[in-house]
N, C-alpha and C. Protein backbone atom coordinates (compact mmCIF):
# COMPACT_ATOMS: atom_id res chain seq x y z
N UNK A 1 11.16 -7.55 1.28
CA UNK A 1 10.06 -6.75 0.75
C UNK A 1 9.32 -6.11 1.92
N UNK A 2 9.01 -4.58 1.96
CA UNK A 2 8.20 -4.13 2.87
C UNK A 2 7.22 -3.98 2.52
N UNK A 3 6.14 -3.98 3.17
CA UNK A 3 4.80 -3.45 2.77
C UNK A 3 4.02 -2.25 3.77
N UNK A 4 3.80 -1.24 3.58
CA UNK A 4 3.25 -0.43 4.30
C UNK A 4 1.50 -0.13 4.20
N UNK A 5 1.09 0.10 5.26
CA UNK A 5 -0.32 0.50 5.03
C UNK A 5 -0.62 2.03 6.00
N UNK A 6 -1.80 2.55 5.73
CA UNK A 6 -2.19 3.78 6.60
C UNK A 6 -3.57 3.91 7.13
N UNK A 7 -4.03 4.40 8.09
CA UNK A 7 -5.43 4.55 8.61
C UNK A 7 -5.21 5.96 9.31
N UNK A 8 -6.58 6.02 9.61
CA UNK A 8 -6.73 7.47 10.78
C UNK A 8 -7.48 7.14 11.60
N UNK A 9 -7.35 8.00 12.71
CA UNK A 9 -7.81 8.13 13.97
C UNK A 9 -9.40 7.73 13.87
N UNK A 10 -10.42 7.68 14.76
CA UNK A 10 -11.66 7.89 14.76
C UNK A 10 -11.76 8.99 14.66
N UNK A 11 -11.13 9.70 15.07
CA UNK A 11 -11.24 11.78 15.16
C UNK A 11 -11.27 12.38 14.16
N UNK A 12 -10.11 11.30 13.24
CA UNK A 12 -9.74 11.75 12.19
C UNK A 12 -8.59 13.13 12.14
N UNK A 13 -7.75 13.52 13.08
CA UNK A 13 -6.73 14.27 13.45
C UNK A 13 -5.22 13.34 13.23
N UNK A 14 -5.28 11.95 13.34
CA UNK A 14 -4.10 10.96 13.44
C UNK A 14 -4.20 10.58 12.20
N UNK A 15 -3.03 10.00 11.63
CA UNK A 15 -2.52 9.02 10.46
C UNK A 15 -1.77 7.75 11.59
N UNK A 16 -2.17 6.79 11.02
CA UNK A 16 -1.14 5.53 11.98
C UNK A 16 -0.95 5.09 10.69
N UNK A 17 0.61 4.64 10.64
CA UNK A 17 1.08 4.06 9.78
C UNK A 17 2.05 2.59 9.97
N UNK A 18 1.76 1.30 9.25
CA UNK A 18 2.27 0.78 10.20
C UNK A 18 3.33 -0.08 8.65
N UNK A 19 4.15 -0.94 8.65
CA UNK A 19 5.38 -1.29 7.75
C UNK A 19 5.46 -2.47 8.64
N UNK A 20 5.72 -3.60 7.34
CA UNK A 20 6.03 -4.92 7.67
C UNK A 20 6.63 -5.46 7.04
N UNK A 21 8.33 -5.74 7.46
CA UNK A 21 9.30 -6.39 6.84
C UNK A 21 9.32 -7.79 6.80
N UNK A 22 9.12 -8.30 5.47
CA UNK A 22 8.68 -9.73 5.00
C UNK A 22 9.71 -10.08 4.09
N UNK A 23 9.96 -11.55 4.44
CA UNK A 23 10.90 -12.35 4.04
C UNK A 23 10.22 -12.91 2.75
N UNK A 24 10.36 -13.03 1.46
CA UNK A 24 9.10 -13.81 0.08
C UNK A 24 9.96 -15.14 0.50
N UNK A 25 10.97 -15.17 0.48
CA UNK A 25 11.92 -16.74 -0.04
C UNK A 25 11.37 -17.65 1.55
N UNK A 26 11.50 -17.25 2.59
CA UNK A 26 11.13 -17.86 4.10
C UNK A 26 9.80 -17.78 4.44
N UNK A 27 9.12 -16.87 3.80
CA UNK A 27 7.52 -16.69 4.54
C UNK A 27 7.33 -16.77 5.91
N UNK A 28 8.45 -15.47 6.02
CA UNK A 28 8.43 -14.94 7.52
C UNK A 28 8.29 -13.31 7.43
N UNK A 29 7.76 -12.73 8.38
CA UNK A 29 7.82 -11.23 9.00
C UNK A 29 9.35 -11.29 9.74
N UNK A 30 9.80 -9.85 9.02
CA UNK A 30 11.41 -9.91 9.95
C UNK A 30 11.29 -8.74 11.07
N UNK A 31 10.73 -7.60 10.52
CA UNK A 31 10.08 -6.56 11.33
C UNK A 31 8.76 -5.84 11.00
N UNK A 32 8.40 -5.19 12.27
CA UNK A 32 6.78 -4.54 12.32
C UNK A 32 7.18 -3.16 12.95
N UNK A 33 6.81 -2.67 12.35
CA UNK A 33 6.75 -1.29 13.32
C UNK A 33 5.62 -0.14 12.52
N UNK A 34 5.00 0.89 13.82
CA UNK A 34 3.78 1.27 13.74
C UNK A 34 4.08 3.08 14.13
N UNK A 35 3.73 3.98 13.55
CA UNK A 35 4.12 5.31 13.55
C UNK A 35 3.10 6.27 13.43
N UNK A 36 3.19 7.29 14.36
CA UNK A 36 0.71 7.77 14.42
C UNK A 36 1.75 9.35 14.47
N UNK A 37 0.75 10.40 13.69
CA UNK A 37 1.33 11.46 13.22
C UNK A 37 0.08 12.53 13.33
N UNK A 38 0.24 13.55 13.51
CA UNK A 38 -0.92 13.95 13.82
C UNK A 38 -0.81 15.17 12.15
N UNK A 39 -2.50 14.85 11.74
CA UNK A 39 -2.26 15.35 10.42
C UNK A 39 -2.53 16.99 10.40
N UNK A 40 -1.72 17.40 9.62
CA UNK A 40 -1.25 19.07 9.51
C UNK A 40 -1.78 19.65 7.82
N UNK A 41 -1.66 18.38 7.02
CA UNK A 41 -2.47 18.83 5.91
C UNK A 41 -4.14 18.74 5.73
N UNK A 42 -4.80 19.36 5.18
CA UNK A 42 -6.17 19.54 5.21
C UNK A 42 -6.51 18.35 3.80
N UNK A 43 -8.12 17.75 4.14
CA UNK A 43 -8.65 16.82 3.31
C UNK A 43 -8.42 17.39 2.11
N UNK A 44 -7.82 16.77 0.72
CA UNK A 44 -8.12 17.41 -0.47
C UNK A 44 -8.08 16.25 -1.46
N UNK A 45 -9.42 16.24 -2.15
CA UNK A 45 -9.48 14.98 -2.70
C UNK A 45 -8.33 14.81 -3.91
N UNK A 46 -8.09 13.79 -4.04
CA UNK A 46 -6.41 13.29 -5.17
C UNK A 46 -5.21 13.65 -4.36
N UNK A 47 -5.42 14.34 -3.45
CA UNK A 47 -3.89 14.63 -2.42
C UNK A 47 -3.55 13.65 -1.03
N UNK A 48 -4.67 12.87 -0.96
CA UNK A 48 -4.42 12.02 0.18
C UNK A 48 -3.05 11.58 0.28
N UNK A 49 -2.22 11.32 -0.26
CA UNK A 49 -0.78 10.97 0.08
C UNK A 49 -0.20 12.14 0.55
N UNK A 50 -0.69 13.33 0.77
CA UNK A 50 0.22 14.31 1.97
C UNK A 50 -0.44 14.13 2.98
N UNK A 51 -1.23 13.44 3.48
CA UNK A 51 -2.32 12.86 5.03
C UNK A 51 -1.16 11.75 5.54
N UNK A 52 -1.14 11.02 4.78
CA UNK A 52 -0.42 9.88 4.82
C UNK A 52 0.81 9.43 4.74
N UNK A 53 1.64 9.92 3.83
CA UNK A 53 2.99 9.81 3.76
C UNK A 53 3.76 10.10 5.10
N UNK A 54 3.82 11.76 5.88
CA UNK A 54 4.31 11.94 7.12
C UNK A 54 4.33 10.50 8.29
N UNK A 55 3.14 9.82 8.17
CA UNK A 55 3.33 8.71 9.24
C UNK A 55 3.84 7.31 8.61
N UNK A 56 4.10 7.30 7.29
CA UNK A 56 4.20 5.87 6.54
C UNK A 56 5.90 6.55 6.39
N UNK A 57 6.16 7.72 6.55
CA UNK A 57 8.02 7.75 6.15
C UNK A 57 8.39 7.38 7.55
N UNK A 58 7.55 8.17 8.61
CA UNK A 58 8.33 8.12 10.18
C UNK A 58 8.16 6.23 9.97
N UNK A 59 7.28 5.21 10.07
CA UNK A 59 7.33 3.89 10.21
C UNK A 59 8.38 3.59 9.05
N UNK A 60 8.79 3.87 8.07
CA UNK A 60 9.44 3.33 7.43
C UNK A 60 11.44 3.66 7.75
N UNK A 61 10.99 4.53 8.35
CA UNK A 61 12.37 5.35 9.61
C UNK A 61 12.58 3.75 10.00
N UNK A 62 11.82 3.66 10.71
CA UNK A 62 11.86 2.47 11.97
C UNK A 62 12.60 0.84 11.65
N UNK A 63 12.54 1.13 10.21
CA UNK A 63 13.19 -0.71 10.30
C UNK A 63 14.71 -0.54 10.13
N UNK A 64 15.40 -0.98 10.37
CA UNK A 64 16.43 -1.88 10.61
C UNK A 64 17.15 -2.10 9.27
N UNK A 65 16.63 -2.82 8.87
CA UNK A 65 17.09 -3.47 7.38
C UNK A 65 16.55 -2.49 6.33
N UNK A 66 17.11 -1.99 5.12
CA UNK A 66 16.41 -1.74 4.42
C UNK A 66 15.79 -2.25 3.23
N UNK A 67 14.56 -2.39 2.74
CA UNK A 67 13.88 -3.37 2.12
C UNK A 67 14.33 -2.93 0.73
N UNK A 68 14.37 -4.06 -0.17
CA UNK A 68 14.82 -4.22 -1.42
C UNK A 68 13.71 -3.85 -2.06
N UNK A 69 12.16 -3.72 -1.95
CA UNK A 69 11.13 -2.82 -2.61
C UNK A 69 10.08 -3.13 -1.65
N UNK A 70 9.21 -1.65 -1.80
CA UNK A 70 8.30 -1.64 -0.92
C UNK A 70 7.17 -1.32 -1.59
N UNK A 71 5.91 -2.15 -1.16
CA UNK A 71 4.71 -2.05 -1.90
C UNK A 71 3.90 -1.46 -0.99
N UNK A 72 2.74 -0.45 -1.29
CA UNK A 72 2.00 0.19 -0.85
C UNK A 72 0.43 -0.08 -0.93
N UNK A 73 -0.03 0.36 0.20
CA UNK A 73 -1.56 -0.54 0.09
C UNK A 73 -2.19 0.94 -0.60
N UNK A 74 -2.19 1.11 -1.72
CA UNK A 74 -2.77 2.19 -2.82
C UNK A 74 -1.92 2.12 -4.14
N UNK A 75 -2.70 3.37 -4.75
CA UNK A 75 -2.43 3.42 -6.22
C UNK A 75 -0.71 4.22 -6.10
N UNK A 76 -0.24 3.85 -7.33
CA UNK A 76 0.93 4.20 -7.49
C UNK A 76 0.89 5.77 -8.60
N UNK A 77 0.49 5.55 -9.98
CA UNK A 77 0.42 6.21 -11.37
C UNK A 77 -0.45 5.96 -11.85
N UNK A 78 -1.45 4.96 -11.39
CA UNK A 78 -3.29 4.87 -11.11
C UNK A 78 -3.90 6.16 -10.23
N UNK A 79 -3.56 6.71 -10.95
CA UNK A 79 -3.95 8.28 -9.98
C UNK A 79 -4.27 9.70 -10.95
N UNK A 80 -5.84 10.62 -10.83
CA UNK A 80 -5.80 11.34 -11.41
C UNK A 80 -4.71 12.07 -11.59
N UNK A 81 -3.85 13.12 -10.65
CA UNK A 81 -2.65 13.55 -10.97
C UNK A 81 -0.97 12.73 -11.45
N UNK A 82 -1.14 11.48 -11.59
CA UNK A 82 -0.34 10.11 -12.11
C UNK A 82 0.50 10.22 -10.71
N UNK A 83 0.27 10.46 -9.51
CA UNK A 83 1.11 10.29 -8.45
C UNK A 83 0.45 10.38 -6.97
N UNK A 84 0.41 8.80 -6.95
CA UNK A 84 -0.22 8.21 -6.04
C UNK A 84 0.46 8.33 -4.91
N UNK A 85 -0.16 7.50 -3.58
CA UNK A 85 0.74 7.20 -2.23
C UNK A 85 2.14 6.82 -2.89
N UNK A 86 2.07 5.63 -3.82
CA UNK A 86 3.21 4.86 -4.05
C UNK A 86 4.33 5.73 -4.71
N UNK A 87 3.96 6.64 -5.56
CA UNK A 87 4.84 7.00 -5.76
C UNK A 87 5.52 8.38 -5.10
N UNK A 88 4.67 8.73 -4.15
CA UNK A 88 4.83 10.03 -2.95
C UNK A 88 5.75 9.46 -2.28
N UNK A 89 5.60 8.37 -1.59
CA UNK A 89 6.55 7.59 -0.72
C UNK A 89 7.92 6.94 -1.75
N UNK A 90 7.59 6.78 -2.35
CA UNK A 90 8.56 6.15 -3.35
C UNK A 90 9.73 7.21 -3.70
N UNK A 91 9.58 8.17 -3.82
CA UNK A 91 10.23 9.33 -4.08
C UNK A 91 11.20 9.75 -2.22
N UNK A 92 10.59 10.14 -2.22
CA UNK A 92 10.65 10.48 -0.82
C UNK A 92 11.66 9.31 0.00
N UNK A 93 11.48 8.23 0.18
CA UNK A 93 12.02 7.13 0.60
C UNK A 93 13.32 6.58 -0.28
N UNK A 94 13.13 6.73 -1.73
CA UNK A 94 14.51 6.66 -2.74
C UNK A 94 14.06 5.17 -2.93
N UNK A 95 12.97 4.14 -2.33
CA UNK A 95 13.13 3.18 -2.22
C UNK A 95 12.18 2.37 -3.72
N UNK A 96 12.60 1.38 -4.63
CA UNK A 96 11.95 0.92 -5.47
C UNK A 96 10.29 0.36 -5.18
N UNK A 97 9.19 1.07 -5.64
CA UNK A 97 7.67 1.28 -5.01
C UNK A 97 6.85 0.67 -6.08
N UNK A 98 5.75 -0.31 -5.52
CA UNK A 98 4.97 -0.90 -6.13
C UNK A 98 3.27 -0.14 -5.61
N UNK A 99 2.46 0.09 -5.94
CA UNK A 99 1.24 0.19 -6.09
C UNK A 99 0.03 -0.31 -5.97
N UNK A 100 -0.14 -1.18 -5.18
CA UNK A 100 -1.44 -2.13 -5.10
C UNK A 100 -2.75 -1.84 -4.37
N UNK A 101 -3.46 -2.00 -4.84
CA UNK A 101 -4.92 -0.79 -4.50
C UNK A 101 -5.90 -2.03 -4.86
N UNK A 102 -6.79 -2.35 -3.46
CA UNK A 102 -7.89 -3.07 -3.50
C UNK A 102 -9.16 -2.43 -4.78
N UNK A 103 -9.20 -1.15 -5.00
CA UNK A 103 -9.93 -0.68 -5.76
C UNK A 103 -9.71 0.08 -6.87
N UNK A 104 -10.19 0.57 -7.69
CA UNK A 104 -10.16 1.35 -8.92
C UNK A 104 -10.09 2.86 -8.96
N UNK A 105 -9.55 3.26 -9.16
CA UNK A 105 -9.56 4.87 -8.56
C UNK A 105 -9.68 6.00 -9.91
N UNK A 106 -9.14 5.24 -10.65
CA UNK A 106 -9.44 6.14 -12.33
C UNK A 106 -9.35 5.03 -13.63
N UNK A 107 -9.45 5.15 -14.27
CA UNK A 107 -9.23 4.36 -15.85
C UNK A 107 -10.41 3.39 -16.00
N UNK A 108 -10.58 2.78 -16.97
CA UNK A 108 -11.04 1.71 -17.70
C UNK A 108 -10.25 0.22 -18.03
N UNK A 109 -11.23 -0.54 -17.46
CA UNK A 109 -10.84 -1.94 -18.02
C UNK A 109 -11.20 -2.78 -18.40
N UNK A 110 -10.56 -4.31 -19.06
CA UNK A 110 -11.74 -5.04 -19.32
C UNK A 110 -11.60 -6.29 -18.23
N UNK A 111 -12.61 -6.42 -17.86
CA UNK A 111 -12.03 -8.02 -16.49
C UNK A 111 -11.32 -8.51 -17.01
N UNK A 112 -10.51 -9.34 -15.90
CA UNK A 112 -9.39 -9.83 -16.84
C UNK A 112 -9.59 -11.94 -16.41
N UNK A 113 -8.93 -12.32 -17.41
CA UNK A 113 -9.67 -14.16 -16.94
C UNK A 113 -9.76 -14.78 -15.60
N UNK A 114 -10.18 -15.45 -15.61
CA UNK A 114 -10.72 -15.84 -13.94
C UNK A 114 -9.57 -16.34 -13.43
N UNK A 115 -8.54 -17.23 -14.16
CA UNK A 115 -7.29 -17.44 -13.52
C UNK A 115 -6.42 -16.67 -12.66
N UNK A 116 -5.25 -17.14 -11.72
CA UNK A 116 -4.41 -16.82 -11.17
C UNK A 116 -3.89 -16.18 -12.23
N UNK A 117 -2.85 -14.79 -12.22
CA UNK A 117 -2.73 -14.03 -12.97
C UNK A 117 -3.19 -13.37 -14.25
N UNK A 118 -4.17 -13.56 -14.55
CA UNK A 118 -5.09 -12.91 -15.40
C UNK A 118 -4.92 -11.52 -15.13
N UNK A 119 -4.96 -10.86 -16.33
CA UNK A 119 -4.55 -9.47 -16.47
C UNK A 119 -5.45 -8.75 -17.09
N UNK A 120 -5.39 -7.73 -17.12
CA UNK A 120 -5.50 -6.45 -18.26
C UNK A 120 -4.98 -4.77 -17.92
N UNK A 121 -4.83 -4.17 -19.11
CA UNK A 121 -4.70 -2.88 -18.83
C UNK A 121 -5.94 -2.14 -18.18
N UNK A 122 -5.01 -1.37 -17.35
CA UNK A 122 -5.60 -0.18 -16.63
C UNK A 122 -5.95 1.49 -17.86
N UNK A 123 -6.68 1.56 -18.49
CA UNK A 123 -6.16 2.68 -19.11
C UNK A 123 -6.94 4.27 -18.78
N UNK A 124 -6.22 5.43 -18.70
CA UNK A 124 -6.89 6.70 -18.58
C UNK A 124 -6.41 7.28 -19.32
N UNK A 125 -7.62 7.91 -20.00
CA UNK A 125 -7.12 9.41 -21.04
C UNK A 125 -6.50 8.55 -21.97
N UNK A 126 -6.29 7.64 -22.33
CA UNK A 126 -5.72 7.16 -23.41
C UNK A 126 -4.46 6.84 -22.90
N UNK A 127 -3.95 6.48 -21.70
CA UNK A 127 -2.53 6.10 -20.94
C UNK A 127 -2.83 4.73 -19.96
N UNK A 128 -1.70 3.77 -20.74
CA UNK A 128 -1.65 3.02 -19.39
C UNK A 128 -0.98 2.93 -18.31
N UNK A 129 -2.44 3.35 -17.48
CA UNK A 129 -1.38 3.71 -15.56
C UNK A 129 -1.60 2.80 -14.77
N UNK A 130 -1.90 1.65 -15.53
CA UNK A 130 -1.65 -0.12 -14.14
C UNK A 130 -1.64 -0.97 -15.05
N UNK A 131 -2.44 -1.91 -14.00
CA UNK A 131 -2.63 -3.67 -14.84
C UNK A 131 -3.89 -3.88 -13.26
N UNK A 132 -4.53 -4.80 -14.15
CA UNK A 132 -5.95 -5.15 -13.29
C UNK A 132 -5.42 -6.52 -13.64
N UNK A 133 -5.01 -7.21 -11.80
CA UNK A 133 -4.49 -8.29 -11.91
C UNK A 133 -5.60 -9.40 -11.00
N UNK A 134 -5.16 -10.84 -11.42
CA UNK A 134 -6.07 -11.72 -10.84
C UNK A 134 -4.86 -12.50 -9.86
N UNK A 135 -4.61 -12.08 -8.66
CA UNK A 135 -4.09 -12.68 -7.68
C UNK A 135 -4.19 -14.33 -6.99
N UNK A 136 -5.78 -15.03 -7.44
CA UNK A 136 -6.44 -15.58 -7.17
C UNK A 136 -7.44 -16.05 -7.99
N UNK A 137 -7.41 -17.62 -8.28
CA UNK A 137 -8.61 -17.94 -9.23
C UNK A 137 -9.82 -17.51 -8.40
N UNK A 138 -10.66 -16.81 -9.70
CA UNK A 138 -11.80 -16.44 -8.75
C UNK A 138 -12.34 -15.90 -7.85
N UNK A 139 -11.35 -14.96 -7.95
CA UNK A 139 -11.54 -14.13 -6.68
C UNK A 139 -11.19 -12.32 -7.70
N UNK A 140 -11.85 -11.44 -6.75
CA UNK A 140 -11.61 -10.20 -7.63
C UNK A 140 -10.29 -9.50 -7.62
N UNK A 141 -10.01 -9.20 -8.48
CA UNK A 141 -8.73 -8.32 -9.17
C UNK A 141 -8.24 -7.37 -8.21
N UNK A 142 -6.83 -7.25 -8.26
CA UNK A 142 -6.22 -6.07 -7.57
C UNK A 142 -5.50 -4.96 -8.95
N UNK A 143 -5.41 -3.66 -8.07
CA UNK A 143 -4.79 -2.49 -9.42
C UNK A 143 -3.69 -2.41 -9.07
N UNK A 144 -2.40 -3.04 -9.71
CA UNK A 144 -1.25 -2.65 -9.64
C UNK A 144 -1.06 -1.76 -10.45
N UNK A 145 -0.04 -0.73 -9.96
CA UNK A 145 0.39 0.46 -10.59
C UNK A 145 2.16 0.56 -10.31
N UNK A 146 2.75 1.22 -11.19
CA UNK A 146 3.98 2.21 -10.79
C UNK A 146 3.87 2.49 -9.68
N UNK A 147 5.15 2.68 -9.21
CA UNK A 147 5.27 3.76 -7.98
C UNK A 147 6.42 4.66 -8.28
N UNK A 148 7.73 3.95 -8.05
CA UNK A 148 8.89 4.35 -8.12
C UNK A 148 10.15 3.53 -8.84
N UNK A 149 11.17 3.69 -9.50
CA UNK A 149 12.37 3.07 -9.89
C UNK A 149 12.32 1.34 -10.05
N UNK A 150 10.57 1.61 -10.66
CA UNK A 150 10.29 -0.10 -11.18
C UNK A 150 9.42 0.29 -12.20
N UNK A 151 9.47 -0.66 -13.37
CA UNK A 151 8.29 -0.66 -14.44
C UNK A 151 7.10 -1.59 -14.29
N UNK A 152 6.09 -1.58 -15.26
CA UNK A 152 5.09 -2.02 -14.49
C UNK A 152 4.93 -3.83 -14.80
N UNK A 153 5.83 -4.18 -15.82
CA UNK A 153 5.79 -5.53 -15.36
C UNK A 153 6.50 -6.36 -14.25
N UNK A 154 7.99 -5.47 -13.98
CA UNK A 154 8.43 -5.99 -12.84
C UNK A 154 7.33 -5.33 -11.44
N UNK A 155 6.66 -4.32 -11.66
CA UNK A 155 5.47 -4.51 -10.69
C UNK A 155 4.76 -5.58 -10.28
N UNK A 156 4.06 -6.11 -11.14
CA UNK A 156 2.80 -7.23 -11.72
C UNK A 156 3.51 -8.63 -11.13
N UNK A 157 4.63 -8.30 -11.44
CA UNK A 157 5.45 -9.60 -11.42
C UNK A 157 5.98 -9.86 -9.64
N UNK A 158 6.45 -8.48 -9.11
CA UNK A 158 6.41 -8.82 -7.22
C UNK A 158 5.04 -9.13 -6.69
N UNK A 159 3.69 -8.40 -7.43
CA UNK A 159 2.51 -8.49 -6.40
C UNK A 159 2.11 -9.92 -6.69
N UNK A 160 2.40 -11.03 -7.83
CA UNK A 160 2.12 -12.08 -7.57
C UNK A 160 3.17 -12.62 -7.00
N UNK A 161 4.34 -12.61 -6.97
CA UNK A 161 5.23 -13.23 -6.02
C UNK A 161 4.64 -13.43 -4.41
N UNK A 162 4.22 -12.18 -4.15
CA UNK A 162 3.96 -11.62 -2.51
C UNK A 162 2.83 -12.15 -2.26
N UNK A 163 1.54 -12.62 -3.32
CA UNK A 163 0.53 -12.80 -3.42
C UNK A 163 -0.28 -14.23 -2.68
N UNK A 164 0.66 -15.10 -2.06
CA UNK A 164 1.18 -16.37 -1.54
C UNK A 164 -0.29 -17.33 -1.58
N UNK A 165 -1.16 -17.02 -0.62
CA UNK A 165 -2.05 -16.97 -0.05
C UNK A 165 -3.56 -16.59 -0.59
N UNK A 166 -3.26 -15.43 -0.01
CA UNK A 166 -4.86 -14.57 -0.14
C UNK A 166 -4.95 -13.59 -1.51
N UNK A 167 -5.79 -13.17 -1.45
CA UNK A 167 -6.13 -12.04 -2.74
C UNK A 167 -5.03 -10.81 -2.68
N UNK A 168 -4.97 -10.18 -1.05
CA UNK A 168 -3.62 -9.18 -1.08
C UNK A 168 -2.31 -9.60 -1.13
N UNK A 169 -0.94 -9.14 -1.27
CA UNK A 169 0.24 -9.73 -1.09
C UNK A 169 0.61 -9.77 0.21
N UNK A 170 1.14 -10.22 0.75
CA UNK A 170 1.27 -10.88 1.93
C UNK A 170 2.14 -9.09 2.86
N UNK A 171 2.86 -8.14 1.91
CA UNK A 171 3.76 -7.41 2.91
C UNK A 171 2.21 -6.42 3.26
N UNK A 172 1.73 -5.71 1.92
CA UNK A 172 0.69 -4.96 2.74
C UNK A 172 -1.08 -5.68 3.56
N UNK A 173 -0.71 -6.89 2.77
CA UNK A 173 -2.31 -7.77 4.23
C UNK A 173 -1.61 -7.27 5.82
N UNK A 174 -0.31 -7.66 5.95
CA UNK A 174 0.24 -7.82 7.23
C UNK A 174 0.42 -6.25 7.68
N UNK A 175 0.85 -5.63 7.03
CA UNK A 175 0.79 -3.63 7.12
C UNK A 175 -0.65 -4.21 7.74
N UNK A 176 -1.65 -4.12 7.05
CA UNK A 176 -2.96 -3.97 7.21
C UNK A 176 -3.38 -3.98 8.88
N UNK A 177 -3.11 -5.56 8.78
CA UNK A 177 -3.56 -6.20 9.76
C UNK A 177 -3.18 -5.39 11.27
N UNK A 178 -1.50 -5.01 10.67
CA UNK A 178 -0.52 -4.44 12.18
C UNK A 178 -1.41 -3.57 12.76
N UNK A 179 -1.69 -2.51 11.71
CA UNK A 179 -2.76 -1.01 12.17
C UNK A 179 -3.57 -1.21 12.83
N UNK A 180 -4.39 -1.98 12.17
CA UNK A 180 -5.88 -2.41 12.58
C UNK A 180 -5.42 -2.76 14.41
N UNK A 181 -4.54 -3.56 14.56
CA UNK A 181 -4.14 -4.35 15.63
C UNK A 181 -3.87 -3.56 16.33
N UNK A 182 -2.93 -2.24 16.04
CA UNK A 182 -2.32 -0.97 16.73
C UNK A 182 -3.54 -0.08 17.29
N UNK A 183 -4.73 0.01 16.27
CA UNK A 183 -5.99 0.67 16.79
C UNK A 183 -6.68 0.06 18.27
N UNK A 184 -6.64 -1.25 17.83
CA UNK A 184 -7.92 -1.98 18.44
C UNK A 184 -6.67 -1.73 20.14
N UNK A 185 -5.72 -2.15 20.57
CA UNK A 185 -4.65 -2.25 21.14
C UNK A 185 -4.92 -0.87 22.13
N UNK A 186 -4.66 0.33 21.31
CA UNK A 186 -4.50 1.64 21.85
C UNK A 186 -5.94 1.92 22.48
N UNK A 187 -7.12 1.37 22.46
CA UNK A 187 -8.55 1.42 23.06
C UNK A 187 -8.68 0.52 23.87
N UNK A 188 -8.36 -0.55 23.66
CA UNK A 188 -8.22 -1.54 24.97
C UNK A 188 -6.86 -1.30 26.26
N UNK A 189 -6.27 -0.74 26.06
CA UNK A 189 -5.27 -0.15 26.63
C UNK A 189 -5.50 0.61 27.66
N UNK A 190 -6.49 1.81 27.23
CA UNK A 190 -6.66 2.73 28.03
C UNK A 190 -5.74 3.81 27.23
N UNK A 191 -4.58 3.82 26.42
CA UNK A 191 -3.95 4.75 26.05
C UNK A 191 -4.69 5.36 24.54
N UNK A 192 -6.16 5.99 24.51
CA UNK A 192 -6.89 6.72 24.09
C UNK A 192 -6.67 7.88 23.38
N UNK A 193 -6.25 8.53 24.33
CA UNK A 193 -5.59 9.70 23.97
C UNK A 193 -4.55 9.75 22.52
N UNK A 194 -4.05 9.07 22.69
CA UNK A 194 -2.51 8.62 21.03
C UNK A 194 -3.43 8.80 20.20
N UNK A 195 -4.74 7.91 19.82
CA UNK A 195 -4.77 7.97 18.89
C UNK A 195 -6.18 9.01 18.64
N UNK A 196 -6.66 10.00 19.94
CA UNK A 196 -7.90 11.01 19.34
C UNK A 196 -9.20 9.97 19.33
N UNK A 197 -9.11 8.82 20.07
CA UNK A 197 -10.29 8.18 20.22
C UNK A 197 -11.27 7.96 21.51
């Protein structure tokens, strides 16, 4: 399972994108790799996946193995135009795409029970484009969505697999973490310049 995540520069001119090949059955990282792109499309709100995608395909270039599905730290078909990061990349990549988004980005729901997998529909316009899942007793809900060449219960059904631990699934926490790590890294470095900071 891969998990990818994305950030930008302080400048805000860079996308860093970083992909983390995770083992579910071993609860190991098999590969990391980190990809900074300098962005050519202009801010347009609901289009953020053309900011982003260019540096999350070049990192997803980079592994080795190719992952049996890759989950994305955003919405998939939880998306005003029904086509999120997940499923931009999902397309693009050919690769089976999951959707997982710390936040709410369109629809209505009702909380869903305080238990570990507690659910509910995501709904917009009268369509359901996720599931508002409980990863964690007690802890707040993540939005799984569609992405690509998966439906949305075999969605629901990897982000608690991946879910091991913490509230995120373990491939995009570790995406997360890589970036963050790749930022902080490229300023302590002295190599500034990469990333427009």
């Amino acid at each position: 399972m891969a998990g990818i995540d994305a950030a930008f520069s302080r400048s805000a001119d860079k996308c860093i994108a970083g992909v983390v090949l995770w083992d579910s059955r071993e609860d190991k990282v098999i590969e990391r790799h980190v990809a900074v792109r300098t962005l050519t499309f202009p801010y347009v709100p609901g289009l953020l996946s053309f900011r982003e995608a260019p540096a999350a395909i070049a990192a997803l270039r980079k592994l080795r193995t190719r992952p049996d599905a890759l989950m994305c730290d955003g919405h998939g078909r939880a998306h005003p135009r029904r086509c999120g990061l997940a499923c931009h990349i999902g397309v693009l990549s050919g690769l089976s795409t999951v959707g997982c988004a710390k936040s709410r980005l369109v629809g209505e729901y009702r909380e869903p029970r305080a238990e570990r997998g507690g659910s509910s529909r995501l709904v917009h316009d009268g369509e359901v484009v996720g599931v508002v899942l409980r990863t964690r007793t007690a802890v707040r809900p993540v939005f799984v969505s569609v992405g690509h060449e998966i439906d949305l219960a075999g969605a629901v059904e990897l982000v608690l697999r991946c879910a091991t631990r913490f509230r995120l699934p373990e491939p995009t926490r570790l995406a997360d973490r890589l970036v963050a790590e790749f930022k902080r890294s490229a300023i302590h470095s002295g190599t500034k310049s990469v990333l427009g900071v």
